[in-house]
C-alpha atoms as a PDB file:
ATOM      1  CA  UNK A   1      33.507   0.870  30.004  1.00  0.00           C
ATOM      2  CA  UNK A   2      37.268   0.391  30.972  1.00  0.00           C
ATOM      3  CA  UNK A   3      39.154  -0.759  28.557  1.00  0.00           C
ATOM      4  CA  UNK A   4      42.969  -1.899  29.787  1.00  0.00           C
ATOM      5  CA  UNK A   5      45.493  -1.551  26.738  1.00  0.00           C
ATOM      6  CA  UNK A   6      48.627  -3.237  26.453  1.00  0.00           C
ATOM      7  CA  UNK A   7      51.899  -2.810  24.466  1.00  0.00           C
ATOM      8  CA  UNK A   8      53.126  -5.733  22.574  1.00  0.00           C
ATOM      9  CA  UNK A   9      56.035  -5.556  19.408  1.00  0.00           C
ATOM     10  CA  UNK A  10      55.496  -6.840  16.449  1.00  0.00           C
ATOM     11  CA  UNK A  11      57.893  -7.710  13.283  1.00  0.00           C
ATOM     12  CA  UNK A  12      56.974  -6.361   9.666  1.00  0.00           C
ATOM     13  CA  UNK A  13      58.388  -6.473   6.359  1.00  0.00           C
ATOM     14  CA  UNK A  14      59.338  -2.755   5.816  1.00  0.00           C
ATOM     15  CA  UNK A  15      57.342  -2.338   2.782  1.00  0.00           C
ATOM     16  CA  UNK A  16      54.135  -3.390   5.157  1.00  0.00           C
ATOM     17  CA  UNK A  17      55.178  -1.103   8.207  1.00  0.00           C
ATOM     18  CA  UNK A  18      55.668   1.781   5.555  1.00  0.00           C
ATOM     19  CA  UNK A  19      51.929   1.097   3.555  1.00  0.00           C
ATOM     20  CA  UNK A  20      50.491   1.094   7.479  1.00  0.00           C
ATOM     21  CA  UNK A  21      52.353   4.384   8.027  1.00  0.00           C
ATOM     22  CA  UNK A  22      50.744   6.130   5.148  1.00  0.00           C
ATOM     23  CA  UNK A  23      46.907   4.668   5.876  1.00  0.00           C
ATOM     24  CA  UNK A  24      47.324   5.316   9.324  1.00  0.00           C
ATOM     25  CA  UNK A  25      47.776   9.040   8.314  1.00  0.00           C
ATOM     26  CA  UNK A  26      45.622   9.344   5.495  1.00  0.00           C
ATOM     27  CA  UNK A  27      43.030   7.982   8.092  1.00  0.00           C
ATOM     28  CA  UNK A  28      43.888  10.657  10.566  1.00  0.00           C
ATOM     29  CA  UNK A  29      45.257   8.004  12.988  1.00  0.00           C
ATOM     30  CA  UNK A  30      48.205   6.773  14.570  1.00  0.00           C
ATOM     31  CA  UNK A  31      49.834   3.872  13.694  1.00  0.00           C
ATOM     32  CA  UNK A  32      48.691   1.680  16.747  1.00  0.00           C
ATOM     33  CA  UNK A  33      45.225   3.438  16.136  1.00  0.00           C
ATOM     34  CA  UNK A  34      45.332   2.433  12.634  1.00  0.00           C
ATOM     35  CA  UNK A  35      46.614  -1.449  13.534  1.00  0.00           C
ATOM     36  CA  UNK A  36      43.710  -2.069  16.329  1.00  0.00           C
ATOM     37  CA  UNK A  37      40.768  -0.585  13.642  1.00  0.00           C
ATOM     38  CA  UNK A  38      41.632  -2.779  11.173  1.00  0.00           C
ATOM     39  CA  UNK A  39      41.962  -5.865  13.596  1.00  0.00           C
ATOM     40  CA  UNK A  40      38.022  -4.657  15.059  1.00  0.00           C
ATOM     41  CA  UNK A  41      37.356  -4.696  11.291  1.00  0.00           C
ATOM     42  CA  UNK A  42      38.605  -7.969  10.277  1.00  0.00           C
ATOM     43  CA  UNK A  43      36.805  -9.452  13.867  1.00  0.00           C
ATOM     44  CA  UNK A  44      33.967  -8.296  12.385  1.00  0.00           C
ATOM     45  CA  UNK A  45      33.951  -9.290   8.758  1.00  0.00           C
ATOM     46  CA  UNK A  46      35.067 -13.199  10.519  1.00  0.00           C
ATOM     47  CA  UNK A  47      31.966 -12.936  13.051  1.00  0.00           C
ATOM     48  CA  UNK A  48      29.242 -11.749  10.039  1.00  0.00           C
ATOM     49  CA  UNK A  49      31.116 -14.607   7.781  1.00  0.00           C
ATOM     50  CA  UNK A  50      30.120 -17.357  10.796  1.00  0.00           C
ATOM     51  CA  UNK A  51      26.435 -16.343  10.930  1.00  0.00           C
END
């Protein structure tokens, strides 16, 4: 499976960008992996919650 990444910015409140700092590394993860689990998560939970 090939899966093409790309970069985009985004804007957060500080106090956000800092809480997603500290999960990302308590999760042994880097930021950006930390921001595209919890998307895949939330797709998810949204997909089960339409069945």
């Amino acid at each position: 499976m090939d899966v093409q990444k790309k970069a985009i910015g985004v804007r957060m409140p500080e106090d956000l960008k800092e809480w997603l700092s500290e999960q990302a590394e308590k999760n042994s993860r880097s930021v950006s992996g930390e921001i595209v689990h919890r998307l895949r998560q939330s797709r998810e939970q949204e997909r089960e919650s339409k069945i």
